[in-house]
PDB file of N, CA and C in Angstrom:
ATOM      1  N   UNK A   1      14.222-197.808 186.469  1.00  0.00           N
ATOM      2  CA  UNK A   1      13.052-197.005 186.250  1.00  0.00           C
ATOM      3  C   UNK A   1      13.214-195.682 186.979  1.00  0.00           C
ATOM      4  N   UNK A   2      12.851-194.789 186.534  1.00  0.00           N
ATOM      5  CA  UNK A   2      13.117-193.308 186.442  1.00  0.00           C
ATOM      6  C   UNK A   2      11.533-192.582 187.223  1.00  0.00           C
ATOM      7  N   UNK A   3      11.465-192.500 188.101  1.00  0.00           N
ATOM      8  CA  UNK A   3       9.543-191.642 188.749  1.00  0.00           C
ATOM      9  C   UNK A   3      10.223-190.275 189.310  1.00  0.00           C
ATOM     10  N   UNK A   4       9.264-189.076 188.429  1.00  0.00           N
ATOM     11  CA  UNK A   4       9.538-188.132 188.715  1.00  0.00           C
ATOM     12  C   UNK A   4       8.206-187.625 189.454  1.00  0.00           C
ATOM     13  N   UNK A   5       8.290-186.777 190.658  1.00  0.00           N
ATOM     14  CA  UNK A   5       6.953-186.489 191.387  1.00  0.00           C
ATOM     15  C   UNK A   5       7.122-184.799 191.180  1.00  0.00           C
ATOM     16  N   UNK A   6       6.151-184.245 191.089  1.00  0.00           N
ATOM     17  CA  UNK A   6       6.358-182.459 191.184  1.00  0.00           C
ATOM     18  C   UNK A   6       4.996-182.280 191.970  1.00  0.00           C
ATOM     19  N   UNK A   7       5.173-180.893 192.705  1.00  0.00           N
ATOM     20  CA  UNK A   7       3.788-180.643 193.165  1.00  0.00           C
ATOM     21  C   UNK A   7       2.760-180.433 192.495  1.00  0.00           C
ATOM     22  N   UNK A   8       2.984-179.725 191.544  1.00  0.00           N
ATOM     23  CA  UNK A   8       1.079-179.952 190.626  1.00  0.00           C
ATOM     24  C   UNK A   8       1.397-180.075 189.356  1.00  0.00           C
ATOM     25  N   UNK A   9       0.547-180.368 188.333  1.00  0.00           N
ATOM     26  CA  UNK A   9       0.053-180.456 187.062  1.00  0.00           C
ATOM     27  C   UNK A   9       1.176-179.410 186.338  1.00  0.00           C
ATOM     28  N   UNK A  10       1.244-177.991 186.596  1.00  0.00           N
ATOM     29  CA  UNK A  10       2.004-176.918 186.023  1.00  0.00           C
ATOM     30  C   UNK A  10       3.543-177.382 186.294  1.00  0.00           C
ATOM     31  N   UNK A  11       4.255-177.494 187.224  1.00  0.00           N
ATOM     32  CA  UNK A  11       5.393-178.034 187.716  1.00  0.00           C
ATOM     33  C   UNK A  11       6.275-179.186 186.795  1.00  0.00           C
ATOM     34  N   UNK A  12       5.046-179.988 186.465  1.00  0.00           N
ATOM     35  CA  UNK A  12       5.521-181.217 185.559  1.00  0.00           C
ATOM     36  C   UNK A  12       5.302-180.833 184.377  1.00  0.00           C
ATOM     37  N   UNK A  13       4.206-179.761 183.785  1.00  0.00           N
ATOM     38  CA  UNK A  13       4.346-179.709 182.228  1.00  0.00           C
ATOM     39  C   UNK A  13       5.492-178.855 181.819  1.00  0.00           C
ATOM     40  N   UNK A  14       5.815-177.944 182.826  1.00  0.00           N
ATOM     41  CA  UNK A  14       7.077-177.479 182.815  1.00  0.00           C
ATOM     42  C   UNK A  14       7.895-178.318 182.754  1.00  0.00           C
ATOM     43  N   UNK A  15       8.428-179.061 183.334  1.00  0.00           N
ATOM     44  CA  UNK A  15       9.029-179.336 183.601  1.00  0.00           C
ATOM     45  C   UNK A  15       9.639-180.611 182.205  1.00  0.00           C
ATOM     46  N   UNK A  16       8.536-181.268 181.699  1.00  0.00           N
ATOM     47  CA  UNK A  16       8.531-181.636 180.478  1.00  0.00           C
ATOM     48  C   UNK A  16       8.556-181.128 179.112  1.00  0.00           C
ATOM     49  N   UNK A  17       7.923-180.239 179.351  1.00  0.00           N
ATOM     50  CA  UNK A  17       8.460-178.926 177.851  1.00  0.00           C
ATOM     51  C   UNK A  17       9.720-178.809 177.914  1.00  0.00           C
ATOM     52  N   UNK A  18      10.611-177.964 179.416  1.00  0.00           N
ATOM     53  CA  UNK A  18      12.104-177.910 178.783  1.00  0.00           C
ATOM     54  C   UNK A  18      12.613-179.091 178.803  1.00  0.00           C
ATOM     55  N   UNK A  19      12.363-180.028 179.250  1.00  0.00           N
ATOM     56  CA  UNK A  19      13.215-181.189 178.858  1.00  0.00           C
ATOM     57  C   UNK A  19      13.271-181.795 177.530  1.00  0.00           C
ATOM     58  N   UNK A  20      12.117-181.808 177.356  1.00  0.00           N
ATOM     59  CA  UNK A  20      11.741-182.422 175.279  1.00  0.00           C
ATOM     60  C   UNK A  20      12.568-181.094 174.944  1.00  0.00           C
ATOM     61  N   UNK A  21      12.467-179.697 175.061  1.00  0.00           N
ATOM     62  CA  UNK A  21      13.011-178.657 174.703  1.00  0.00           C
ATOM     63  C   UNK A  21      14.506-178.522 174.347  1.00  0.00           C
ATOM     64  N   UNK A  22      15.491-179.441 175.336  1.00  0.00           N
ATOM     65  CA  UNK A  22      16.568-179.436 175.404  1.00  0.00           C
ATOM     66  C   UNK A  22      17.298-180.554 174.889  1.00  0.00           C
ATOM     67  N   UNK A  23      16.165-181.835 174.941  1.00  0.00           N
ATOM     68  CA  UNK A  23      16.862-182.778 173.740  1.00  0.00           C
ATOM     69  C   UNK A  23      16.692-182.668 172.611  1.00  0.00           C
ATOM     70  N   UNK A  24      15.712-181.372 171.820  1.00  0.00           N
ATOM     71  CA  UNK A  24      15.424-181.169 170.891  1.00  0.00           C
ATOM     72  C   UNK A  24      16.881-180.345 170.111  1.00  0.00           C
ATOM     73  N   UNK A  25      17.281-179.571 170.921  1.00  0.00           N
ATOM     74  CA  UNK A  25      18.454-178.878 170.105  1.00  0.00           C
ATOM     75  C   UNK A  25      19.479-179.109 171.031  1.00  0.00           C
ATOM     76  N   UNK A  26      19.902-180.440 171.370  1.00  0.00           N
ATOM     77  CA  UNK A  26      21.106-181.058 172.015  1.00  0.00           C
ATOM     78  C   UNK A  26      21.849-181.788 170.473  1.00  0.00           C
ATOM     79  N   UNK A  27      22.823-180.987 170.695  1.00  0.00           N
ATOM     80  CA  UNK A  27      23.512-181.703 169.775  1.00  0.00           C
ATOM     81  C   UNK A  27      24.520-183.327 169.773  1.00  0.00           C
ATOM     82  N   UNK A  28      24.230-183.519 171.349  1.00  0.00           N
ATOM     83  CA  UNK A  28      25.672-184.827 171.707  1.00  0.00           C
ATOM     84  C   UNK A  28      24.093-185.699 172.114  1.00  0.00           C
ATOM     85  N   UNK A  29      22.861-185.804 171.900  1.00  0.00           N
ATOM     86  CA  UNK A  29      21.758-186.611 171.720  1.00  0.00           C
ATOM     87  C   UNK A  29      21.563-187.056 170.289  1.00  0.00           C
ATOM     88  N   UNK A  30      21.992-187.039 169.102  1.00  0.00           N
ATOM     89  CA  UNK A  30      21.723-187.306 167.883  1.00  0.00           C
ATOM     90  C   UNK A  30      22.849-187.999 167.372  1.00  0.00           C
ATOM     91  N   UNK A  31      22.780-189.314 166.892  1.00  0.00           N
ATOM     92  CA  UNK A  31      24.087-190.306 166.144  1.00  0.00           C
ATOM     93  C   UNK A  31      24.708-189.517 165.205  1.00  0.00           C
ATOM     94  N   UNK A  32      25.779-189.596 165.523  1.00  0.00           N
ATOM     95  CA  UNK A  32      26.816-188.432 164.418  1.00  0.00           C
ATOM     96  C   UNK A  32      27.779-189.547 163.574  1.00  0.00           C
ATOM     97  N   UNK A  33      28.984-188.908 162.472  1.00  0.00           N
ATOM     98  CA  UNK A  33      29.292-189.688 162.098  1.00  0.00           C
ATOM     99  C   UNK A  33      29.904-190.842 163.033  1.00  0.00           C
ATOM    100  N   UNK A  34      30.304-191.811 162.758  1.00  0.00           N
ATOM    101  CA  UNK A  34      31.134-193.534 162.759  1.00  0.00           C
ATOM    102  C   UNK A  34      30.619-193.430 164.766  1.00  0.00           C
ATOM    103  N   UNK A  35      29.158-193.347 164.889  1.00  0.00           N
ATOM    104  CA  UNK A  35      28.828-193.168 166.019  1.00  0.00           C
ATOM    105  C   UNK A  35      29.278-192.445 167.185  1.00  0.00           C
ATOM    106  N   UNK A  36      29.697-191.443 166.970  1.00  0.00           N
ATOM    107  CA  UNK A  36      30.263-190.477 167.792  1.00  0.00           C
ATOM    108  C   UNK A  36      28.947-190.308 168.427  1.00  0.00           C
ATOM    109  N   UNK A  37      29.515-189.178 170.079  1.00  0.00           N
ATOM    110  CA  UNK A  37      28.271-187.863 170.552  1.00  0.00           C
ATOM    111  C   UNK A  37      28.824-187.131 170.076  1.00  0.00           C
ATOM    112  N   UNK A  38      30.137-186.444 169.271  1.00  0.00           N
ATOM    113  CA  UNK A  38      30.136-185.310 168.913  1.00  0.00           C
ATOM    114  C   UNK A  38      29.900-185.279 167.631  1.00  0.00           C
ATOM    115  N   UNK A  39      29.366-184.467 167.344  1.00  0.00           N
ATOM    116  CA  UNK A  39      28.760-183.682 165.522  1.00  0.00           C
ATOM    117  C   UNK A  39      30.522-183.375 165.312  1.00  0.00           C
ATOM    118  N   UNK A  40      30.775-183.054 163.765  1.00  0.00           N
ATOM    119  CA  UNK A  40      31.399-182.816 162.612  1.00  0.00           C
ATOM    120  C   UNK A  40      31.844-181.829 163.001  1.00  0.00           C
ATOM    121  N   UNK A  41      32.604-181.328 162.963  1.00  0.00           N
ATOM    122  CA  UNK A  41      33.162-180.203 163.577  1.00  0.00           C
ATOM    123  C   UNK A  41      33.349-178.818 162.087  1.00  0.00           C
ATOM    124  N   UNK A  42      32.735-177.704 161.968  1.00  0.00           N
ATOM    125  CA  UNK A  42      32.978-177.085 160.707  1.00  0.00           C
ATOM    126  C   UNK A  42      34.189-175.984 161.471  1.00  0.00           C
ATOM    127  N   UNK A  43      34.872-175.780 160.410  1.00  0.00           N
ATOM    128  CA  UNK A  43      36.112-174.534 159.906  1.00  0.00           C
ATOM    129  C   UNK A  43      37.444-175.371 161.140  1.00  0.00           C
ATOM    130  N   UNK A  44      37.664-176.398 161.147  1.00  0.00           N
ATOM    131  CA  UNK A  44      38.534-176.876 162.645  1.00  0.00           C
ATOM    132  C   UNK A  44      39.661-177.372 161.890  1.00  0.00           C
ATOM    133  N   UNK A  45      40.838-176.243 162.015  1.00  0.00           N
ATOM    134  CA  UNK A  45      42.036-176.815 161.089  1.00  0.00           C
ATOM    135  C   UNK A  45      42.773-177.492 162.155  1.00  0.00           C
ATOM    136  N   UNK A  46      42.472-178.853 161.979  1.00  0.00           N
ATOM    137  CA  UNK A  46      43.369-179.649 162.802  1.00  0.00           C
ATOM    138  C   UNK A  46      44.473-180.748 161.860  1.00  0.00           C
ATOM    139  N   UNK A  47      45.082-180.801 162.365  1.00  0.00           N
ATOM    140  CA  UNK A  47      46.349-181.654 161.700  1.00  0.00           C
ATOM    141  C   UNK A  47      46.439-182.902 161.757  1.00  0.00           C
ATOM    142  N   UNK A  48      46.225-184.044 161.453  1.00  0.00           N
ATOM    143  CA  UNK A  48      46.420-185.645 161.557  1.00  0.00           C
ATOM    144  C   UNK A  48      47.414-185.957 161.425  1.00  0.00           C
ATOM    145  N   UNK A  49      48.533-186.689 162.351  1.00  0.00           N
ATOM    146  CA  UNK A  49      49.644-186.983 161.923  1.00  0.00           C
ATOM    147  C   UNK A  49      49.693-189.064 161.899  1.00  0.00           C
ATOM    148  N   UNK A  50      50.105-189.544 161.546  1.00  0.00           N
ATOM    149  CA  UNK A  50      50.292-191.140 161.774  1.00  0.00           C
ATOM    150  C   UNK A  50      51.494-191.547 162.785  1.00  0.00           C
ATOM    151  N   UNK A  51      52.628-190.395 162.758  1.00  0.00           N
ATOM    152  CA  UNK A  51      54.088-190.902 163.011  1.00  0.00           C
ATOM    153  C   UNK A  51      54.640-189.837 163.729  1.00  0.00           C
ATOM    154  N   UNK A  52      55.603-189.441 164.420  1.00  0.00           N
ATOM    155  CA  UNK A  52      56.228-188.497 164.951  1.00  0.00           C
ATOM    156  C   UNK A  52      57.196-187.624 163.993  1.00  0.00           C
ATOM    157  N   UNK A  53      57.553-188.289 163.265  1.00  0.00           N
ATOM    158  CA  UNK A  53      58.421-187.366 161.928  1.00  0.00           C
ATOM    159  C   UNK A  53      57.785-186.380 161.533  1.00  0.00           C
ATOM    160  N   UNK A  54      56.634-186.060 161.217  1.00  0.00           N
ATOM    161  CA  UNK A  54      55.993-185.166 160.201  1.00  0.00           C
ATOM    162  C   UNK A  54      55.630-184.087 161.636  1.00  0.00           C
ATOM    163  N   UNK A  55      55.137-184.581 162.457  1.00  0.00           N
ATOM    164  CA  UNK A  55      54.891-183.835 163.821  1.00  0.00           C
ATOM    165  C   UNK A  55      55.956-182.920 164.486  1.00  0.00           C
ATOM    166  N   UNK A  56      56.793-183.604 164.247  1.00  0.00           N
ATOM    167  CA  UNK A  56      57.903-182.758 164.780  1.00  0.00           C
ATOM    168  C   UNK A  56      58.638-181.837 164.306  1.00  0.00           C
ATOM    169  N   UNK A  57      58.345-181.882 162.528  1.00  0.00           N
ATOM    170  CA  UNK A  57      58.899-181.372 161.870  1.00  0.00           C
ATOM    171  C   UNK A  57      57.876-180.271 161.893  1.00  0.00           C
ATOM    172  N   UNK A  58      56.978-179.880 162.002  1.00  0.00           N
ATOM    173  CA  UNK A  58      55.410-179.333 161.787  1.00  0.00           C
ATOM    174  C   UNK A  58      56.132-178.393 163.132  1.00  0.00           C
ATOM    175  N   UNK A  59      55.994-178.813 164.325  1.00  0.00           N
ATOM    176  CA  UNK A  59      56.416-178.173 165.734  1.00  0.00           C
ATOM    177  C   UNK A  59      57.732-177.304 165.573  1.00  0.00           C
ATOM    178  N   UNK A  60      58.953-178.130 164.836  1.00  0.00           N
ATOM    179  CA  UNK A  60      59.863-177.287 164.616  1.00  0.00           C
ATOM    180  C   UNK A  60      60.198-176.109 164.101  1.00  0.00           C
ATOM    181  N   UNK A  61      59.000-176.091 162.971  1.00  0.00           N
ATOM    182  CA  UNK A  61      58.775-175.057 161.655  1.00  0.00           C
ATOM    183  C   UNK A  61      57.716-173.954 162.697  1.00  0.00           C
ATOM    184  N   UNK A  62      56.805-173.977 163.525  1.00  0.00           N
ATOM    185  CA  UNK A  62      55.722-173.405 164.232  1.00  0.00           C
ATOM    186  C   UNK A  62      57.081-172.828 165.092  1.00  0.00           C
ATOM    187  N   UNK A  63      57.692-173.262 165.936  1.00  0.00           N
ATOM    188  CA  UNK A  63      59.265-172.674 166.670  1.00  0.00           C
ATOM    189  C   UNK A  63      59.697-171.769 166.283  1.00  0.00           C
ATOM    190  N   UNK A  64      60.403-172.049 165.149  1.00  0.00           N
ATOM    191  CA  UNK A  64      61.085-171.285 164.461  1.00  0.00           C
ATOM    192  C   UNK A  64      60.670-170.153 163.896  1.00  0.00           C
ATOM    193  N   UNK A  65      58.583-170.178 163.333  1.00  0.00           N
ATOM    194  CA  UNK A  65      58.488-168.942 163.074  1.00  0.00           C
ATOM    195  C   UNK A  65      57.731-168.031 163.929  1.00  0.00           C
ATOM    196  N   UNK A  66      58.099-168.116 165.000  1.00  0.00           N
ATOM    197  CA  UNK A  66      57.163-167.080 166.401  1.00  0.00           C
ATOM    198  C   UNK A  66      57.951-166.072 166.213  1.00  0.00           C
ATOM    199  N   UNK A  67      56.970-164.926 166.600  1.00  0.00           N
ATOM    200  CA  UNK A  67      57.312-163.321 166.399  1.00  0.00           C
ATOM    201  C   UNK A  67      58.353-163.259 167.969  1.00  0.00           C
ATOM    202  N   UNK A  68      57.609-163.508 168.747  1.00  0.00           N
ATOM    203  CA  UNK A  68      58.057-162.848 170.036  1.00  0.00           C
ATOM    204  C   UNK A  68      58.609-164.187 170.766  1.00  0.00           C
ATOM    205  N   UNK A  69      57.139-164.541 171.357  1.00  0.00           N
ATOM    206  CA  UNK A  69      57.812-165.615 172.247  1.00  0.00           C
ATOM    207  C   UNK A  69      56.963-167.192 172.535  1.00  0.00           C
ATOM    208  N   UNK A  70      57.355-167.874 173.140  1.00  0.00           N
ATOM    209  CA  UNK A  70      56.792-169.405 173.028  1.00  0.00           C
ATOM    210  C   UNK A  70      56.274-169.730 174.198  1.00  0.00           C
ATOM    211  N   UNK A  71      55.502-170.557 174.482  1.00  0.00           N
ATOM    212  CA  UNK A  71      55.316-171.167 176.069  1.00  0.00           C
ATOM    213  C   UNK A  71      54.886-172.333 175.560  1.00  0.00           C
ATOM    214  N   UNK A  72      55.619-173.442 176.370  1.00  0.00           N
ATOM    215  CA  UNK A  72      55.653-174.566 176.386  1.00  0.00           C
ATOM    216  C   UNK A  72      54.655-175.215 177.829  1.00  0.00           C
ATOM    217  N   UNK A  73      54.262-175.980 177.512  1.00  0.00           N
ATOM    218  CA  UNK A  73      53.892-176.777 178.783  1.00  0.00           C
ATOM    219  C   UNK A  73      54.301-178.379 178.615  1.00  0.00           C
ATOM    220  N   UNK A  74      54.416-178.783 179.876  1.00  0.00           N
ATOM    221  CA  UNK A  74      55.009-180.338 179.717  1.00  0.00           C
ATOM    222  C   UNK A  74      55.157-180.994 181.026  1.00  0.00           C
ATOM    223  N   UNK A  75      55.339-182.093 180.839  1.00  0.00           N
ATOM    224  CA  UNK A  75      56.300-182.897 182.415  1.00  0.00           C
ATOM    225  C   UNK A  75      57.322-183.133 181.705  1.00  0.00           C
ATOM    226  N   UNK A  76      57.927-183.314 180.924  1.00  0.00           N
ATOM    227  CA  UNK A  76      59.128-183.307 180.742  1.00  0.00           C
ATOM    228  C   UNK A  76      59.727-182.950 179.646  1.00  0.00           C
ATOM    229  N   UNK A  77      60.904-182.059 179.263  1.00  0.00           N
ATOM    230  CA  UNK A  77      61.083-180.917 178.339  1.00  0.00           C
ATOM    231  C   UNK A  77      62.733-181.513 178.373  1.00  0.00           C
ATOM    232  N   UNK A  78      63.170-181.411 177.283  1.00  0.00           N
ATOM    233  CA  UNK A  78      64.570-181.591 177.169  1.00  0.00           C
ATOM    234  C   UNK A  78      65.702-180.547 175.991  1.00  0.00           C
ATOM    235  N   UNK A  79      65.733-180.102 176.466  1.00  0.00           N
ATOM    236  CA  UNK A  79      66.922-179.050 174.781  1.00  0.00           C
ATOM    237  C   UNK A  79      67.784-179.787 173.836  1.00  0.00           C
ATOM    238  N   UNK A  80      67.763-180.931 174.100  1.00  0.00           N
ATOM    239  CA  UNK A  80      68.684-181.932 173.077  1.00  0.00           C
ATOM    240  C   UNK A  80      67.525-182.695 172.425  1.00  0.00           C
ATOM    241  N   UNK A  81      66.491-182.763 173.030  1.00  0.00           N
ATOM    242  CA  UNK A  81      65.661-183.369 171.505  1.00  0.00           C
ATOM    243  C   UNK A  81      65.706-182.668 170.499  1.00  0.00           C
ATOM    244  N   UNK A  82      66.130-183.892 169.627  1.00  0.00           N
ATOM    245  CA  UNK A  82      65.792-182.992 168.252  1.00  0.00           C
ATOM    246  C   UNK A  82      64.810-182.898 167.712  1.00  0.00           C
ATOM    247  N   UNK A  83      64.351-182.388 166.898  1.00  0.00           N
ATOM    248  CA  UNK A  83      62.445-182.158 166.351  1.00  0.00           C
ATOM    249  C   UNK A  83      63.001-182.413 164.801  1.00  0.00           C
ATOM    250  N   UNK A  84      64.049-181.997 163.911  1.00  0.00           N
ATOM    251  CA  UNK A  84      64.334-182.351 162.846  1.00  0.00           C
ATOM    252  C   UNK A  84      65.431-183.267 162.723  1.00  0.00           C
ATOM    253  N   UNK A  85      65.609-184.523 162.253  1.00  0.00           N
ATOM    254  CA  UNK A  85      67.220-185.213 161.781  1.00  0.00           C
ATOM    255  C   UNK A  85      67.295-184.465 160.663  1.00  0.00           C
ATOM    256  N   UNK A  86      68.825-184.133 160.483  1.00  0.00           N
ATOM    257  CA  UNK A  86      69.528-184.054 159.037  1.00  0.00           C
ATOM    258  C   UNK A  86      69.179-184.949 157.851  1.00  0.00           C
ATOM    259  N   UNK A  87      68.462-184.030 157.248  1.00  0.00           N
ATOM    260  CA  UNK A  87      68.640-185.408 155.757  1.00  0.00           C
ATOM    261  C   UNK A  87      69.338-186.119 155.530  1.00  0.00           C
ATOM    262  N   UNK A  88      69.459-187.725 155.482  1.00  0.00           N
ATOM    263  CA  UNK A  88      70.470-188.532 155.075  1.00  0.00           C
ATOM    264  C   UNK A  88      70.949-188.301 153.569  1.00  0.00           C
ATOM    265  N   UNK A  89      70.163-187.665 152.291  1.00  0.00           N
ATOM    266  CA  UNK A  89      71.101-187.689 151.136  1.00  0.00           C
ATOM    267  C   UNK A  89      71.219-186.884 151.166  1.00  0.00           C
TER     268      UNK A  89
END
């Protein structure tokens, strides 16, 4: 149980307006899809991958076409991974 005390009458209706106020246009207070708190996300080009093949190949192709330059972040970085195998046929 939750008791909130304020010094007078004004204090608490304040204090209850912005609160109804702020769950009113809270967006992570309202059931979103497959029960999320976050809402649907509009214009968000994000990529789904299932497997590391298509990912890497995706990363390799993003590599390869930078103007200038790259920055990587990581704990661990290696120059012999490969990101593409050779086609087998």
């Amino acid at each position: 149980m939750l008791n909130i005390e304020a010094e007078d009458i004004f204090n608490m209706t304040y204090f209850v307006y912005w609160t109804r106020k702020a769950m009113k246009e809270n967006n992570y207070l309202t059931i979103n899809r497959y029960h999320s708190f976050a809402a649907v996300r509009n214009k968000c080009y994000a990529n789904y991958y299932i497997d590391g093949k298509d990912y890497f190949s995706d990363v390799c192709d993003a590599l390869l076409s930078a103007k200038t330059e790259v920055f990587i972040t990581g704990w661990m970085l290696s120059p012999y991974f490969c990101l593409k195998r050779p086609d087998p046929l």
